[in-house]
C-alpha atoms as a PDB file:
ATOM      1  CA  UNK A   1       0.100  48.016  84.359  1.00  0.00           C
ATOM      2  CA  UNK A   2      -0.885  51.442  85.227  1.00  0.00           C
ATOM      3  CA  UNK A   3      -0.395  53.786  88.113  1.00  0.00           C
ATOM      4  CA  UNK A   4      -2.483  54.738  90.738  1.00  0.00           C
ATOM      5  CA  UNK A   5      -2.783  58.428  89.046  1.00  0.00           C
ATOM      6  CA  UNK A   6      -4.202  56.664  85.767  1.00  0.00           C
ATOM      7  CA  UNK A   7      -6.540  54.516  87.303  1.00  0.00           C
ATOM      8  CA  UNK A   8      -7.826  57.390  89.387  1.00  0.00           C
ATOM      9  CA  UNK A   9      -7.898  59.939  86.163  1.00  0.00           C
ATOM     10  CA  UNK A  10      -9.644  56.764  84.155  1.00  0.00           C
ATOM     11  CA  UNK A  11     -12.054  55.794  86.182  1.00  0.00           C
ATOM     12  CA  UNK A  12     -12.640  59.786  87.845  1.00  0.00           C
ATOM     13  CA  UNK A  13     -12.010  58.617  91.083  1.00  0.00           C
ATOM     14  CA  UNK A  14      -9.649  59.746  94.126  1.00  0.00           C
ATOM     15  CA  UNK A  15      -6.658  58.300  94.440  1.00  0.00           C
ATOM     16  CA  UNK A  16      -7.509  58.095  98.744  1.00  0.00           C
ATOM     17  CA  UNK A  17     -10.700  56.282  97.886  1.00  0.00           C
ATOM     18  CA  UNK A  18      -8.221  53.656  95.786  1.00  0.00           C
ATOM     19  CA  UNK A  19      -6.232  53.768  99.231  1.00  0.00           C
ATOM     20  CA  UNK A  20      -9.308  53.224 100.991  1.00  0.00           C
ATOM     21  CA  UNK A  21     -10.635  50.008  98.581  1.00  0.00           C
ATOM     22  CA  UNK A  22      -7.709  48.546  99.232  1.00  0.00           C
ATOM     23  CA  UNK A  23      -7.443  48.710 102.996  1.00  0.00           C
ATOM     24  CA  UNK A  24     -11.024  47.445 103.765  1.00  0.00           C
ATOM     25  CA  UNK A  25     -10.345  44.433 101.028  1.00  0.00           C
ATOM     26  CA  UNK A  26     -12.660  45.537  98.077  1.00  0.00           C
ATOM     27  CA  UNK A  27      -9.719  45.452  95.804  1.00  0.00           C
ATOM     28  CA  UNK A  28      -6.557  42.799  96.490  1.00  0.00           C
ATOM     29  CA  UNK A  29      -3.549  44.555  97.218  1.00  0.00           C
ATOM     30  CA  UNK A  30      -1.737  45.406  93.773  1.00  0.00           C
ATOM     31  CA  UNK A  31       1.484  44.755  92.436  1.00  0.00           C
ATOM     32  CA  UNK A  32       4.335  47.497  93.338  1.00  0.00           C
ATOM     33  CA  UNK A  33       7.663  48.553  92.046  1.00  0.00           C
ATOM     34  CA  UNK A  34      10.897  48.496  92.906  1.00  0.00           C
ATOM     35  CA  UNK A  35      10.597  52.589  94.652  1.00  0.00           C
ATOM     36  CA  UNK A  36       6.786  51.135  96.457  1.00  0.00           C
ATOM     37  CA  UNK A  37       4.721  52.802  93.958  1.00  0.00           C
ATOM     38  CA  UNK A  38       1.252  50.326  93.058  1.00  0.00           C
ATOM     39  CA  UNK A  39       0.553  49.008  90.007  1.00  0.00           C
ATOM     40  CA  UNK A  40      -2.738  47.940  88.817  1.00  0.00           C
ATOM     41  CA  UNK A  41      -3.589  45.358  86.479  1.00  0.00           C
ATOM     42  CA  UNK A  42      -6.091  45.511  84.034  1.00  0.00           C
ATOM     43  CA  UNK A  43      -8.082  43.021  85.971  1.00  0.00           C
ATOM     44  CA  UNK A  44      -8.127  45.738  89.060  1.00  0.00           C
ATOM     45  CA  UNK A  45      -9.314  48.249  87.084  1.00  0.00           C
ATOM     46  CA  UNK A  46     -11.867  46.435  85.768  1.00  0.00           C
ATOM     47  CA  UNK A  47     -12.735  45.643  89.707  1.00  0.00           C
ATOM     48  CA  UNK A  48     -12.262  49.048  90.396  1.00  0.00           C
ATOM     49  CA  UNK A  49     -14.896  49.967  86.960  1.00  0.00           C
ATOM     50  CA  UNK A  50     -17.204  47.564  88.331  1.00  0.00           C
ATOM     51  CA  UNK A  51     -16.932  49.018  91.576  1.00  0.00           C
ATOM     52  CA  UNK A  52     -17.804  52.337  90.546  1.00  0.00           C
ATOM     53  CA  UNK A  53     -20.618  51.128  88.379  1.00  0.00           C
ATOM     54  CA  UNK A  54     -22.490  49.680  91.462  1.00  0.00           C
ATOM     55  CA  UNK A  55     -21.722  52.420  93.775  1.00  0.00           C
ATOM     56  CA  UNK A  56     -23.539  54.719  91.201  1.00  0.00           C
ATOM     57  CA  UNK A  57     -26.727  52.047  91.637  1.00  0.00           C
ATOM     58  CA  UNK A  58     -26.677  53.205  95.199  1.00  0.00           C
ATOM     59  CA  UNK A  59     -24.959  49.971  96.580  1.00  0.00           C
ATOM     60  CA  UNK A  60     -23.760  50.155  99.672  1.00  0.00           C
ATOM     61  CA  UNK A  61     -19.780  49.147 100.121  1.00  0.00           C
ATOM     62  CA  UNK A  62     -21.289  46.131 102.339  1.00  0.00           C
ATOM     63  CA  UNK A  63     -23.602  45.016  99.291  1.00  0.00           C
ATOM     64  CA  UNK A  64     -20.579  45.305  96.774  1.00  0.00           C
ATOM     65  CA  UNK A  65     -18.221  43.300  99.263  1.00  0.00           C
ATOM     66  CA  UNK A  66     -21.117  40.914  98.865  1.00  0.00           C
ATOM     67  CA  UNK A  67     -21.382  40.622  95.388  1.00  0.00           C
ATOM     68  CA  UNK A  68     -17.690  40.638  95.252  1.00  0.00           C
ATOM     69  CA  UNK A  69     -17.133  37.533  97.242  1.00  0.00           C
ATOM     70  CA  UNK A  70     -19.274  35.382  95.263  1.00  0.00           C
ATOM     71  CA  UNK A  71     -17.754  36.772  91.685  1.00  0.00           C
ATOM     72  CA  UNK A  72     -14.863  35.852  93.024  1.00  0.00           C
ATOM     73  CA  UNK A  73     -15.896  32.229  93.999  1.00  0.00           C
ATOM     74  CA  UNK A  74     -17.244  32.234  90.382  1.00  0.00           C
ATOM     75  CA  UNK A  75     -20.843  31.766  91.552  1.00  0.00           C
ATOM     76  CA  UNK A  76     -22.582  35.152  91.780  1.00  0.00           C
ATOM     77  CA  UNK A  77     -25.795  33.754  89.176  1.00  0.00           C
ATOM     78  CA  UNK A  78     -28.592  36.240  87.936  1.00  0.00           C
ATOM     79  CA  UNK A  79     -30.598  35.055  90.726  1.00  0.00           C
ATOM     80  CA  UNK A  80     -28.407  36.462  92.938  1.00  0.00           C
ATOM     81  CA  UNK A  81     -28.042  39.999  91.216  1.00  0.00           C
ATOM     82  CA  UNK A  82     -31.520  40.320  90.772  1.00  0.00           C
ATOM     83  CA  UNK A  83     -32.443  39.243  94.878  1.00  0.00           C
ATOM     84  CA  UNK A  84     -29.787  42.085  95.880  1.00  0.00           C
ATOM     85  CA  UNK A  85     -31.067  44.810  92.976  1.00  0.00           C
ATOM     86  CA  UNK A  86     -34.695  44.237  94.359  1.00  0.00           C
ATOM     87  CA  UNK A  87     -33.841  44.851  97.660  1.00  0.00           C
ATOM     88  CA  UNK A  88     -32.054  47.693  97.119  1.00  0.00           C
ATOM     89  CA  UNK A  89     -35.464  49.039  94.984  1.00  0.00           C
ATOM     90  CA  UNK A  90     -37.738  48.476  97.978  1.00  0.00           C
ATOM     91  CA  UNK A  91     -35.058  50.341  99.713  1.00  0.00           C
ATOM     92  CA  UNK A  92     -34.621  53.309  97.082  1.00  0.00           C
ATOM     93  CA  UNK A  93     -38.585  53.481  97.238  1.00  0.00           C
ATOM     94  CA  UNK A  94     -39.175  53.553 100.743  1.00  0.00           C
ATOM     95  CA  UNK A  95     -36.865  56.854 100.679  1.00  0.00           C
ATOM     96  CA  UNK A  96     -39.016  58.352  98.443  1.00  0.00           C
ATOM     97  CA  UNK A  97     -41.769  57.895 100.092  1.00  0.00           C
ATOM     98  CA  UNK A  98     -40.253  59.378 103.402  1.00  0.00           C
ATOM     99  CA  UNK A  99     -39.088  61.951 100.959  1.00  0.00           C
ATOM    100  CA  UNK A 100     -42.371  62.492  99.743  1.00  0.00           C
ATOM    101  CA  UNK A 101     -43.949  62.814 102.979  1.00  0.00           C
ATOM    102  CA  UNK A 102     -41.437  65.187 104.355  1.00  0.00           C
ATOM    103  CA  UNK A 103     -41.955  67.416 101.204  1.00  0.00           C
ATOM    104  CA  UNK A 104     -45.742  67.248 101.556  1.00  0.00           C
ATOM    105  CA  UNK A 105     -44.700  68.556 105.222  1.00  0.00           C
ATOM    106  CA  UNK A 106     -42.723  71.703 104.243  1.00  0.00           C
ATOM    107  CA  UNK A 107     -44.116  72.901 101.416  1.00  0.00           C
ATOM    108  CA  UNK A 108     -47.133  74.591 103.900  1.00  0.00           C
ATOM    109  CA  UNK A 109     -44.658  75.789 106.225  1.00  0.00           C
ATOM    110  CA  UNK A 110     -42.591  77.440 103.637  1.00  0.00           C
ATOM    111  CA  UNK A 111     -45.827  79.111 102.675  1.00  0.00           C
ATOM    112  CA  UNK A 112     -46.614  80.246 106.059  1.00  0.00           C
ATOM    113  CA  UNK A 113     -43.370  81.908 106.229  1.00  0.00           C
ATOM    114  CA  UNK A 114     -44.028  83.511 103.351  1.00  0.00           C
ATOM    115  CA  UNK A 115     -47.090  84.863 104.385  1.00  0.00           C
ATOM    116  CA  UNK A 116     -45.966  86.122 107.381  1.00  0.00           C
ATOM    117  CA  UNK A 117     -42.947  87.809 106.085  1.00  0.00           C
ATOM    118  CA  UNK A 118     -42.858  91.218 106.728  1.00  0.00           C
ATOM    119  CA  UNK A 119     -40.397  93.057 104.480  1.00  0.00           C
ATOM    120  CA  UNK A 120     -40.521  96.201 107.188  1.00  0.00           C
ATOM    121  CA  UNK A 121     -39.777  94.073 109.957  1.00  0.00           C
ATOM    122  CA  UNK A 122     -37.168  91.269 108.817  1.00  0.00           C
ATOM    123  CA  UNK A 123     -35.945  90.628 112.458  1.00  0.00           C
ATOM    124  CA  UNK A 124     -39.274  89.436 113.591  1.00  0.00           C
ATOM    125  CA  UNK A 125     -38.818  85.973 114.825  1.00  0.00           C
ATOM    126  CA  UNK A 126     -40.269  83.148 113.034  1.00  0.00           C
ATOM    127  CA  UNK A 127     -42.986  80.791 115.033  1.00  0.00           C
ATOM    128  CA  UNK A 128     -44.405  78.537 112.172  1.00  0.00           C
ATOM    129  CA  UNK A 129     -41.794  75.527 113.414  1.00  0.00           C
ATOM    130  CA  UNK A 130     -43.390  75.789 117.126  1.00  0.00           C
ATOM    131  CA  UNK A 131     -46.930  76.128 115.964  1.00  0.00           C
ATOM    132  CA  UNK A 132     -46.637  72.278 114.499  1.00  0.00           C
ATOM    133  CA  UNK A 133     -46.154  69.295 116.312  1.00  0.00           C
ATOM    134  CA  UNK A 134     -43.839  66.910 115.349  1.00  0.00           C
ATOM    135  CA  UNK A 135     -45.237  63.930 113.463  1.00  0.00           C
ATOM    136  CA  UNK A 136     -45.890  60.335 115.509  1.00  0.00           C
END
């Protein structure tokens, strides 16, 4: 059994976010001792690990909660991991695209203000953000 300090240290999380799995359900409430302190098994800090793991793929807490419930009801099958990782690629690639686009937007008004930096005068107010439109 291990402390809430060592599972935190192990697995370089904070203990609050350990508070915080627990109180939304992500992780079953653990075992405590006599004085109220929690003890995990090694069971919850593999939950925890795999937690952590698909947090670091970009899942959402919702996604994991989903994946959760059917590990738990022993029936989470490839098919299912793979439906949930694609979605979560179309979703990862449609932000870089938006990222993309936005990037293709500064860069020429990061140039502008370049150019029209003057050096002598670095009060002068800046115009380039009026002179575009925003984007439809």
């Amino acid at each position: 059994m291990f402390k809430i300090g060592e599972v935190a240290q192990r697995l370089a999380l904070n203990p609050q976010t350990l508070y915080f799995y627990e109180r939304i359900g992500l992780i079953p409430a653990p075992q405590r001792t006599d004085a109220g302190y929690r003890l995990f098994s090694q069971q919850d800090v593999d939950r925890l690990a795999f937690i952590t793991r698909a947090k670091s793929l970009g899942l959402s807490l919702d996604e994991i909660r989903s994946i959760l419930a059917l590990k738990d009801g022993k029936s989470l099958t490839c098919q299912d991991v793979h439906d949930r990782l694609v979605i979560k690629l179309d979703q990862i690639e449609t932000q870089i695209q938006q990222l993309q686009r936005l990037h293709d937007e500064l860069r020429p008004l990061i140039q502008e203000c370049r150019s029209n930096f003057d050096p002598a005068h670095p009060d002068k107010v800046c115009v380039v953000l009026e002179k575009y439109p925003a984007p439809l």
